[in-house]
N, C-alpha and C. Protein backbone atom coordinates (compact mmCIF):
# COMPACT_ATOMS: atom_id res chain seq x y z
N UNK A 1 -9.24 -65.12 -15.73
CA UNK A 1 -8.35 -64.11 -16.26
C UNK A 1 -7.36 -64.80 -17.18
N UNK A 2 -6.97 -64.31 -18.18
CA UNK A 2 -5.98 -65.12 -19.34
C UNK A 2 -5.02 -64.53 -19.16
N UNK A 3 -3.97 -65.12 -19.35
CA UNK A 3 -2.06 -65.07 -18.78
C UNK A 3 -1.54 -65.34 -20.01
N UNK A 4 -0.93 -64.67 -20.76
CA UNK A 4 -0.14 -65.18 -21.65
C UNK A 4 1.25 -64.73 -21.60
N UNK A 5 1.90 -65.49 -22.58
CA UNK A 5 3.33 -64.67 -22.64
C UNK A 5 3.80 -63.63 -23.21
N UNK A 6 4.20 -62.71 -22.84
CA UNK A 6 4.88 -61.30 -23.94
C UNK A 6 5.64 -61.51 -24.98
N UNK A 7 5.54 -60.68 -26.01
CA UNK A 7 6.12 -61.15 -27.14
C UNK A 7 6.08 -62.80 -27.94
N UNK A 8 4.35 -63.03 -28.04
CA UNK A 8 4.49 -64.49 -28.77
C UNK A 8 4.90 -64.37 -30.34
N UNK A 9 5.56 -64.97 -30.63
CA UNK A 9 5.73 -65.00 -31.60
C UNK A 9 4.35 -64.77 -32.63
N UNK A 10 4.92 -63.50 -33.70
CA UNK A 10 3.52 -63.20 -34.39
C UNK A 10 2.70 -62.05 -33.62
N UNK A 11 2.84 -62.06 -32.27
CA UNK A 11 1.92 -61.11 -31.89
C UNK A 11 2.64 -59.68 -31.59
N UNK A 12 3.63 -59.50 -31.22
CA UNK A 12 4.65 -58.43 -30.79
C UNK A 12 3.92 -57.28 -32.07
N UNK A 13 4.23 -55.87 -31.72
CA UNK A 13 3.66 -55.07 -32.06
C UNK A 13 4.98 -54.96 -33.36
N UNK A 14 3.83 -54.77 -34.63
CA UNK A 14 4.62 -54.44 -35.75
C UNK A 14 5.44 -56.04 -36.17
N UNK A 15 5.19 -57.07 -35.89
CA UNK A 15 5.92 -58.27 -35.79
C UNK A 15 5.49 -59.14 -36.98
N UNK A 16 4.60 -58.69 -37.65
CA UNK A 16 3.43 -59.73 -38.11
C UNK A 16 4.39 -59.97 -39.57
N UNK A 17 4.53 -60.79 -40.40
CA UNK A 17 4.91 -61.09 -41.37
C UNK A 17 4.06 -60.69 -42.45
N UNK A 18 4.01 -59.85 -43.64
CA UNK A 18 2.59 -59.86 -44.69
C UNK A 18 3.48 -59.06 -45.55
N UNK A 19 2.83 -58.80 -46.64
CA UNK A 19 3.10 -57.65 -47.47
C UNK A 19 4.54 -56.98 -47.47
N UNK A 20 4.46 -56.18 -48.78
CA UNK A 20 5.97 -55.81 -48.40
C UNK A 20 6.18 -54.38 -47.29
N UNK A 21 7.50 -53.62 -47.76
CA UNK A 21 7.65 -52.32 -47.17
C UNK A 21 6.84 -51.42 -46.71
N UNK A 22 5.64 -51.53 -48.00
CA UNK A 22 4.73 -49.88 -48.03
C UNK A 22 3.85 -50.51 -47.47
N UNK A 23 3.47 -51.48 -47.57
CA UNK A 23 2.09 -52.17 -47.31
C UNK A 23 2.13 -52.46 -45.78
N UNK A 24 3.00 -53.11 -45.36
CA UNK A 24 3.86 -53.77 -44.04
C UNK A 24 3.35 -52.02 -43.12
N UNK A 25 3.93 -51.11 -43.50
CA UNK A 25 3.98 -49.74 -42.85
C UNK A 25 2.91 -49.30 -42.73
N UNK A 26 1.64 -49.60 -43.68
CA UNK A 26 0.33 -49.25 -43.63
C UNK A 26 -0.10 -49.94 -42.34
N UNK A 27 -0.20 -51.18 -42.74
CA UNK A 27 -1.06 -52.35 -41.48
C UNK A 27 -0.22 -52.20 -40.33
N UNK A 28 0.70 -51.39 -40.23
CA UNK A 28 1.50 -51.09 -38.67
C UNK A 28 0.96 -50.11 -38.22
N UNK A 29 0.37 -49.01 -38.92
CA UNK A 29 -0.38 -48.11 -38.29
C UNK A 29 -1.93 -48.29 -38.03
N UNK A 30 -2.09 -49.45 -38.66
CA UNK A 30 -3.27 -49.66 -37.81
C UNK A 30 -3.20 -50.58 -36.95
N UNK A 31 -2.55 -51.05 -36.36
CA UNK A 31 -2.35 -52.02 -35.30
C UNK A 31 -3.14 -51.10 -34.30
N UNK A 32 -3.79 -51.66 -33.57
CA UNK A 32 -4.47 -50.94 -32.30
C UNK A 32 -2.81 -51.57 -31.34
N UNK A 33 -3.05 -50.45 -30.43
CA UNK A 33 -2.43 -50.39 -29.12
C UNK A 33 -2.64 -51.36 -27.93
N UNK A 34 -1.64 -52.33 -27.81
CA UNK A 34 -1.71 -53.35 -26.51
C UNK A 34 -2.25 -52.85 -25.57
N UNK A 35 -4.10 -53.79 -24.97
CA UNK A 35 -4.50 -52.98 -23.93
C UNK A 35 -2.81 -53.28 -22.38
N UNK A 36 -3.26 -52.60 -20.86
CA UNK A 36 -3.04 -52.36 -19.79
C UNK A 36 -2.00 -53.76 -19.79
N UNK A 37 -1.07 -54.15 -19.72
CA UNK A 37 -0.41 -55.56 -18.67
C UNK A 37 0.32 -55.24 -17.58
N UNK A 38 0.11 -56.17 -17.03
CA UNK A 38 0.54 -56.66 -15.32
C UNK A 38 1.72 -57.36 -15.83
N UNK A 39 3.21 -57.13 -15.98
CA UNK A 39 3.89 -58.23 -16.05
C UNK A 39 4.18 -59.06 -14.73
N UNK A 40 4.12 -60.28 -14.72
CA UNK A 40 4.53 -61.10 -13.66
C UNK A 40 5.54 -62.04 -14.13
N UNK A 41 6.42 -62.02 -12.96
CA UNK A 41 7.58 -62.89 -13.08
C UNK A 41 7.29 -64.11 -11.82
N UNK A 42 7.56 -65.30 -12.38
CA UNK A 42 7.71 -66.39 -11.37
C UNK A 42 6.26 -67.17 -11.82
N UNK A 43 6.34 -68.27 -10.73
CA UNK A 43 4.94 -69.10 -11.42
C UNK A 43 4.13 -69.28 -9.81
N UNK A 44 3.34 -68.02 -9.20
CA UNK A 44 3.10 -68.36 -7.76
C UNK A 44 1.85 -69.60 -7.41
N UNK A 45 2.01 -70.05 -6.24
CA UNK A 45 1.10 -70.81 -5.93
C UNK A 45 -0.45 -70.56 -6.36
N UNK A 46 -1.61 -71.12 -6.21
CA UNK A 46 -2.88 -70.72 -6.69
C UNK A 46 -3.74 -69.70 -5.95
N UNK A 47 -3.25 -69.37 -4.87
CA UNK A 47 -3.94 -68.59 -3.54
C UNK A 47 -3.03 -67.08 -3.80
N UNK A 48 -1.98 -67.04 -4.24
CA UNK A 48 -1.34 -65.72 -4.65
C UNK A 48 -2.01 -65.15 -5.68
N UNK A 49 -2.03 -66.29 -6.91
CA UNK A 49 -2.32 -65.99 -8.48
C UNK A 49 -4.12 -65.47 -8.62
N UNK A 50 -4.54 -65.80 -7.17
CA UNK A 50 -5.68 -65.46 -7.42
C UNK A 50 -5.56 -63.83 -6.73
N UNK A 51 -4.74 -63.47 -5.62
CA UNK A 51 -4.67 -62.13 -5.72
C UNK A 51 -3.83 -61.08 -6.53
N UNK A 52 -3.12 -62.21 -7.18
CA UNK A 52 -2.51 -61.14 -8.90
C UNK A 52 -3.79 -60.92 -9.92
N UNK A 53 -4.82 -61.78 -10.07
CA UNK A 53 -5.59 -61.69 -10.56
C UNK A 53 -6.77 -60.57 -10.41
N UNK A 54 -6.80 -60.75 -8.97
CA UNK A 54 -7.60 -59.33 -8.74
C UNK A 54 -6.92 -58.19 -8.76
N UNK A 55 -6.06 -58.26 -8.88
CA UNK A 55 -4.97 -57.11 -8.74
C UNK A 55 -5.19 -56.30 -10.28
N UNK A 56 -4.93 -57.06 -11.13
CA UNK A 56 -4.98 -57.15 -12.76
C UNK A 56 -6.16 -56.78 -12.71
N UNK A 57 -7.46 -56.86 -12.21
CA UNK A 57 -8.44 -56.61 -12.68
C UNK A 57 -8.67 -55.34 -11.75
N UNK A 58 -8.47 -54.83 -11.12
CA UNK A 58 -8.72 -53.47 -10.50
C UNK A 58 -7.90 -52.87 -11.04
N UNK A 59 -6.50 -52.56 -11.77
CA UNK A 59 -6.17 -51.93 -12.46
C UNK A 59 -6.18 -52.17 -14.57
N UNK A 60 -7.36 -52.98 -14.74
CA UNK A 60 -7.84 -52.96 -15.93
C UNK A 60 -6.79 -53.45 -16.78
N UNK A 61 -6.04 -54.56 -16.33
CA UNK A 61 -4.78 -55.19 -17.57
C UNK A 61 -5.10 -56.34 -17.15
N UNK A 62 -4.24 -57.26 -18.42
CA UNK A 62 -4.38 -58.73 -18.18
C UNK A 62 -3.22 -58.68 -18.42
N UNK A 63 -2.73 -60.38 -17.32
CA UNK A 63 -1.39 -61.06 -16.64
C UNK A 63 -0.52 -61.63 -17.86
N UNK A 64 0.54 -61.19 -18.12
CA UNK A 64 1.67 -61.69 -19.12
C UNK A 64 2.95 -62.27 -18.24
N UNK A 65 2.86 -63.16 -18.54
CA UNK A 65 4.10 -63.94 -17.58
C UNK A 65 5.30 -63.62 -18.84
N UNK A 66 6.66 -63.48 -17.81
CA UNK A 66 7.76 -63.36 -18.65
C UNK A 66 8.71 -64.24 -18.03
N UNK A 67 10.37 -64.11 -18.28
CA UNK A 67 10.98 -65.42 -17.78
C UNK A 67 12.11 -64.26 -16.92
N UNK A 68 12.49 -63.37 -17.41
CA UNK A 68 13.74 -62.52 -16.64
C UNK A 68 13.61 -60.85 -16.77
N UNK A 69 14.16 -60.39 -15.75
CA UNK A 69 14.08 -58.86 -16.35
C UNK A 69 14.81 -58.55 -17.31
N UNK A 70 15.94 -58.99 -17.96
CA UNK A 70 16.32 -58.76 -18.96
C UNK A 70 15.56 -58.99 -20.25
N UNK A 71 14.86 -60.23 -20.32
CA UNK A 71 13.75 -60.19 -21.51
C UNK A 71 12.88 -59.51 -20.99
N UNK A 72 12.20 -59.10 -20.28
CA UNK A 72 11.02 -58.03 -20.14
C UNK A 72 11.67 -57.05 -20.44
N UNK A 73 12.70 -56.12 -20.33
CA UNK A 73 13.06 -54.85 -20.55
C UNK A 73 13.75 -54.86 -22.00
N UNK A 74 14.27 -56.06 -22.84
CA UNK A 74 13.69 -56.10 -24.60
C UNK A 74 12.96 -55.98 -24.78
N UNK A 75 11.78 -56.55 -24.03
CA UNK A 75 10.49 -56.45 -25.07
C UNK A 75 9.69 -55.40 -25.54
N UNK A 76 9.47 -55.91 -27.30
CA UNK A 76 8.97 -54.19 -27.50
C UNK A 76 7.60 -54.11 -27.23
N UNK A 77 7.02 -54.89 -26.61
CA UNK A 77 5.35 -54.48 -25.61
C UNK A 77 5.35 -53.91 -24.30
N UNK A 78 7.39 -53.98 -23.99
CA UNK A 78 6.94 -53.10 -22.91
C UNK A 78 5.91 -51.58 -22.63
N UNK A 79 6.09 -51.27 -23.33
CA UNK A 79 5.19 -49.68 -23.03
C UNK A 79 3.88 -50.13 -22.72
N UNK A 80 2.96 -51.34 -22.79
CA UNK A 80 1.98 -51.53 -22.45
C UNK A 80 1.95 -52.01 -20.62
N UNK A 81 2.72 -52.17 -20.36
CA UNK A 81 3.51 -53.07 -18.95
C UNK A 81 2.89 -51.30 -18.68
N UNK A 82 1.77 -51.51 -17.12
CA UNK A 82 1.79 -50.80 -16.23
C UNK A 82 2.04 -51.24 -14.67
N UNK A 83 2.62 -52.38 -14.64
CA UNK A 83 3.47 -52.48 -13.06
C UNK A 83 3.81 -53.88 -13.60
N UNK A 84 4.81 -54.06 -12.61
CA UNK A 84 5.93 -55.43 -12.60
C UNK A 84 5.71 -56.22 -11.01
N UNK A 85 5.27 -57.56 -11.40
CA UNK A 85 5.27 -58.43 -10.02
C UNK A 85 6.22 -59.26 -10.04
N UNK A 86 7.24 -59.07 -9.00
CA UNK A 86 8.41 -60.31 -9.17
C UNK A 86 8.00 -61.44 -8.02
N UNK A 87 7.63 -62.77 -8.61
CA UNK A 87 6.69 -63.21 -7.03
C UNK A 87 7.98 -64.71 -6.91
N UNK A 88 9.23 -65.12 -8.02
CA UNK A 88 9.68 -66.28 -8.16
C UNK A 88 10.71 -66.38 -6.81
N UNK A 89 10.46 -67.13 -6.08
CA UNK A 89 11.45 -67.31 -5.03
C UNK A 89 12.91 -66.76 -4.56
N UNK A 90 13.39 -65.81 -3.36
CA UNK A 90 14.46 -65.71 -3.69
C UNK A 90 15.01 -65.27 -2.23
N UNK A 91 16.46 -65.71 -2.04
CA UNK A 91 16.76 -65.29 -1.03
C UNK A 91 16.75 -63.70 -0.33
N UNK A 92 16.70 -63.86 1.22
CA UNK A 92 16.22 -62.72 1.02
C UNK A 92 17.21 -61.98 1.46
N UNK A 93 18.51 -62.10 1.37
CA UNK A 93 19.73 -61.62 0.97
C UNK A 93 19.78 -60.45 -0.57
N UNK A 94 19.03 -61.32 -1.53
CA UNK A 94 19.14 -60.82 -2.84
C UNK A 94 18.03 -59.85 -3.08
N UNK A 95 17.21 -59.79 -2.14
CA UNK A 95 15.71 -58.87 -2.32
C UNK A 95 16.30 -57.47 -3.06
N UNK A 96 17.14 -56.89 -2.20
CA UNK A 96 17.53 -55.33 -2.48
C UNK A 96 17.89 -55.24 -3.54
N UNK A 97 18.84 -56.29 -4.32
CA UNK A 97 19.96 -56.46 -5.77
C UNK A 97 19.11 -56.19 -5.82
N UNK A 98 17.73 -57.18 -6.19
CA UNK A 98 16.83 -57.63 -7.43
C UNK A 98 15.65 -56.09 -7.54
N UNK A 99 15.88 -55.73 -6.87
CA UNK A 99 14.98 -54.54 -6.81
C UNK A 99 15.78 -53.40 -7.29
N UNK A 100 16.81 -53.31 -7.47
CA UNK A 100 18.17 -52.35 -7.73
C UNK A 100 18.05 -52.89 -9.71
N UNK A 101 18.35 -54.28 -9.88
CA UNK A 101 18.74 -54.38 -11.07
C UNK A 101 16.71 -53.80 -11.68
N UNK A 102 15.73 -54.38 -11.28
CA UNK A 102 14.77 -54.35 -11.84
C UNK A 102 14.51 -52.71 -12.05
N UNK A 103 14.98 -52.06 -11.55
CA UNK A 103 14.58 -50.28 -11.45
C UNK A 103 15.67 -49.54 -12.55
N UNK A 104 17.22 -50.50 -12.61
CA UNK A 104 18.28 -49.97 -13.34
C UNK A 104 17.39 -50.81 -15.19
N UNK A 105 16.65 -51.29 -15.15
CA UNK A 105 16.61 -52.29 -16.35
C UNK A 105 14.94 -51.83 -16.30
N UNK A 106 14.03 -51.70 -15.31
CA UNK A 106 12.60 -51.13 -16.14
C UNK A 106 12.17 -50.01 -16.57
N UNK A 107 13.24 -48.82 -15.45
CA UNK A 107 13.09 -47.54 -15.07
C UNK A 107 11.96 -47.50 -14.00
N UNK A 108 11.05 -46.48 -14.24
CA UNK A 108 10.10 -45.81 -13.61
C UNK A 108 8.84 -46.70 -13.44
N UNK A 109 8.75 -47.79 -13.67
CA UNK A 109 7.72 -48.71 -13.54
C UNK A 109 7.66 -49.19 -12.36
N UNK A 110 5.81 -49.17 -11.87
CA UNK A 110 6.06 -49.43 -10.54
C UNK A 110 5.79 -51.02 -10.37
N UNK A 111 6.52 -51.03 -9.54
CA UNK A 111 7.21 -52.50 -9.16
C UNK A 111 7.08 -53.17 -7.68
N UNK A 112 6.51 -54.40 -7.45
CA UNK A 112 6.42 -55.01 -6.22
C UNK A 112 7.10 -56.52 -6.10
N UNK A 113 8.03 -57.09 -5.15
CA UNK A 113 8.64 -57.56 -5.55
C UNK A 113 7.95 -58.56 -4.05
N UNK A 114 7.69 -60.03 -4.03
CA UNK A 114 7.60 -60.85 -2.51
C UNK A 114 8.38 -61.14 -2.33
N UNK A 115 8.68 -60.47 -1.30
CA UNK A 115 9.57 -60.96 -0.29
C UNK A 115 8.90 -62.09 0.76
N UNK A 116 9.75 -63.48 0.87
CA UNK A 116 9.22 -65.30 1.27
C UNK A 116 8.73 -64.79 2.60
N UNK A 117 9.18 -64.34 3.58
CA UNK A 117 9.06 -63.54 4.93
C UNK A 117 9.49 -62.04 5.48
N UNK A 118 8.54 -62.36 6.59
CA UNK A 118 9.44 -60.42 7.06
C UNK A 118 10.60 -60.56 6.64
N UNK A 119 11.06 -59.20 6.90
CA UNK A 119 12.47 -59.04 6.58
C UNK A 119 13.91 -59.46 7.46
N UNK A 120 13.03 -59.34 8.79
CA UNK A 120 14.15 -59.60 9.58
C UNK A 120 13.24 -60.30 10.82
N UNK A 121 13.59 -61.04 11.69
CA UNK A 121 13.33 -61.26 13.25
C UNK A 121 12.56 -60.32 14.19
N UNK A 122 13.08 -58.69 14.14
CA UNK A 122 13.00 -57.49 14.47
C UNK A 122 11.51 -56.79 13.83
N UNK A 123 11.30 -56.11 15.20
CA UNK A 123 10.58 -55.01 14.99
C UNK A 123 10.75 -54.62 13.75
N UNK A 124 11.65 -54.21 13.35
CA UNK A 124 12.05 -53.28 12.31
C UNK A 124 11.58 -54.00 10.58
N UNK A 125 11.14 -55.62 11.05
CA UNK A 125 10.75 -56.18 9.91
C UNK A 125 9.64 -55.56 9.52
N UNK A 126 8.74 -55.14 10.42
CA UNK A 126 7.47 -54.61 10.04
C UNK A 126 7.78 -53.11 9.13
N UNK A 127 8.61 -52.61 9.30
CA UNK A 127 9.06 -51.19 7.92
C UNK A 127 9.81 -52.00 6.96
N UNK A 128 9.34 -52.40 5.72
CA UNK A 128 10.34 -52.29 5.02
C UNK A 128 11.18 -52.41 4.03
N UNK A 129 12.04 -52.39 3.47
CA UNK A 129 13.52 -51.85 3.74
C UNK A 129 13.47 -50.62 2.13
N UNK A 130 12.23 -51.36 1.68
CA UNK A 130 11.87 -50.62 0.16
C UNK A 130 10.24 -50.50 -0.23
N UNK A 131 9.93 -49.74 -0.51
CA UNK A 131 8.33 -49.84 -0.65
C UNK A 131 8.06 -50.91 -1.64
N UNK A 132 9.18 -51.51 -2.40
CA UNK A 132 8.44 -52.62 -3.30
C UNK A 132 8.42 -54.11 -2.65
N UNK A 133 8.79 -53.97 -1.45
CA UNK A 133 8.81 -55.53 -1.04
C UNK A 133 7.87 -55.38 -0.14
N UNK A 134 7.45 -56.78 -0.52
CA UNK A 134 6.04 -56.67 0.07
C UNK A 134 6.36 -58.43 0.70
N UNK A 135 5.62 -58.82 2.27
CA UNK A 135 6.28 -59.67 2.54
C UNK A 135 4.88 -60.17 2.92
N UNK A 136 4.72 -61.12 3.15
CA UNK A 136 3.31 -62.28 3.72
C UNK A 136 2.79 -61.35 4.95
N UNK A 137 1.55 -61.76 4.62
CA UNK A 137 0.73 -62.10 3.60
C UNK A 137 0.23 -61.13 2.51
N UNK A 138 0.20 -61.55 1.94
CA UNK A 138 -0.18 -60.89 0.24
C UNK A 138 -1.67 -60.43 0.14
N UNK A 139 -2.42 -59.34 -0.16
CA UNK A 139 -3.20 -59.07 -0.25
C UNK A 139 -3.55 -58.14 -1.77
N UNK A 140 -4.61 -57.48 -1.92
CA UNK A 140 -4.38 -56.72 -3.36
C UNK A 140 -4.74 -55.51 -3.13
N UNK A 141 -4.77 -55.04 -1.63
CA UNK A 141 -4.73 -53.78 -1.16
C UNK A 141 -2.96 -53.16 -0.40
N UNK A 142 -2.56 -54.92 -0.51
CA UNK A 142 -1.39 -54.56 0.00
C UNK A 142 0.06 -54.01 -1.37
N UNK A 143 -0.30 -55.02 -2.27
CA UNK A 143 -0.22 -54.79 -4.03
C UNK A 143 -0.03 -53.60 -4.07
N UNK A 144 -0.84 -52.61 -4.16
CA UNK A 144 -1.80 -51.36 -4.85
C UNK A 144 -1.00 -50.59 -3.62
N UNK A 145 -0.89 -50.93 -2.70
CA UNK A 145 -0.22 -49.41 -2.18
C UNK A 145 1.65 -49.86 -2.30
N UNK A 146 1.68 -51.01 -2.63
CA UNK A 146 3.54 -50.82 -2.96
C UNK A 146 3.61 -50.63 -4.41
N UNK A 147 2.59 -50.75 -5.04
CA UNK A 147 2.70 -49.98 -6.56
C UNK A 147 2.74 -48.78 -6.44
N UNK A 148 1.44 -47.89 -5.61
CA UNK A 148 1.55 -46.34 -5.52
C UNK A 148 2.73 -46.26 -4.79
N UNK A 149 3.06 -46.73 -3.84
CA UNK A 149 4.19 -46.39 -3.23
C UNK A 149 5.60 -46.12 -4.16
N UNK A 150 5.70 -47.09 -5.05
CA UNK A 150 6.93 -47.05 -5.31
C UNK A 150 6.42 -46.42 -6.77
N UNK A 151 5.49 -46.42 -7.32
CA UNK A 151 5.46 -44.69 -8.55
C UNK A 151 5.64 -43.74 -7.64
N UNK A 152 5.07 -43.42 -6.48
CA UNK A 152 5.47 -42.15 -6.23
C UNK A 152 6.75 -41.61 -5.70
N UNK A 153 7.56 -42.46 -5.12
CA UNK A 153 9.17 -42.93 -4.70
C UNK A 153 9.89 -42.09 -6.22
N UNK A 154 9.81 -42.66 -7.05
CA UNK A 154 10.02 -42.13 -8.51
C UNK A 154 9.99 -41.05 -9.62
N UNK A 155 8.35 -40.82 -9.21
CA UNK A 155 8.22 -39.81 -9.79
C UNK A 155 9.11 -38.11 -9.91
């Protein structure tokens, strides 16, 4: 599966350097449309990346790594972004922020975020606390229902 970065330079939609005004406006309308992406944030181990990978491929996009939600929610390829994986390490104090800022900054995009372990000690780790956190072990059936989960949370 090929991973690239969003917005490479040159490739961003309408980005391309050529011709002038009229001409520039022509070859923008024919730009075909960025197929399906998976954005992923973080750089996960090889045993994850292989279930982002299947993940990406049951919902028909290929993996664009980005560096922050603030540059993913500039970028003008977002509209091709059909779900957001936040997999980069984080306390799990900050799980809820990061799921708060990523929803105030993607909108309606569905979003799964790993959480390092359950949530808590407790019973209660097994619910929880948001349909986008998804905690070990990682699967791509487990993926796919905190994506539906959290489009339909939204909708």
């Amino acid at each position: 599966m090929l991973t690239f970065k969003l917005s490479l330079p040159g490739f961003a939609l309408g980005s391309r350097r050529g011709p002038g005004p009229v001409e520039a406006q022509s070859a923008r309308s024919r730009v075909e449309p960025l197929p399906p992406i998976l954005a992923l944030e973080g750089e996960p181990d090889p045993s994850l990346y292989r279930v982002i990978e299947e993940l990406a491929e049951h919902l028909g996009a290929s993996i664009c790594a980005f560096d922050g939600l603030a540059a993913l929610a500039k970028d003008p390829d977002l509209g091709a972004v059909v779900a957001v994986v936040l997999t980069r390490p984080r306390c799990p104090l900050d799980l809820q922020k990061t799921v708060q800022d990523a929803r105030r900054l993607l909108g309606d995009l569905p979003l799964a975020v790993l959480a390092p372990r359950p949530l808590s000690n407790s019973v209660a780790a097994v619910l929880p606390l948001d349909p986008a956190l998804i905690a070990p072990p990682l699967t791509v059936e487990r993926l796919l229902f905190a994506l539906e989960t959290d489009r339909a949370a939204h909708d």
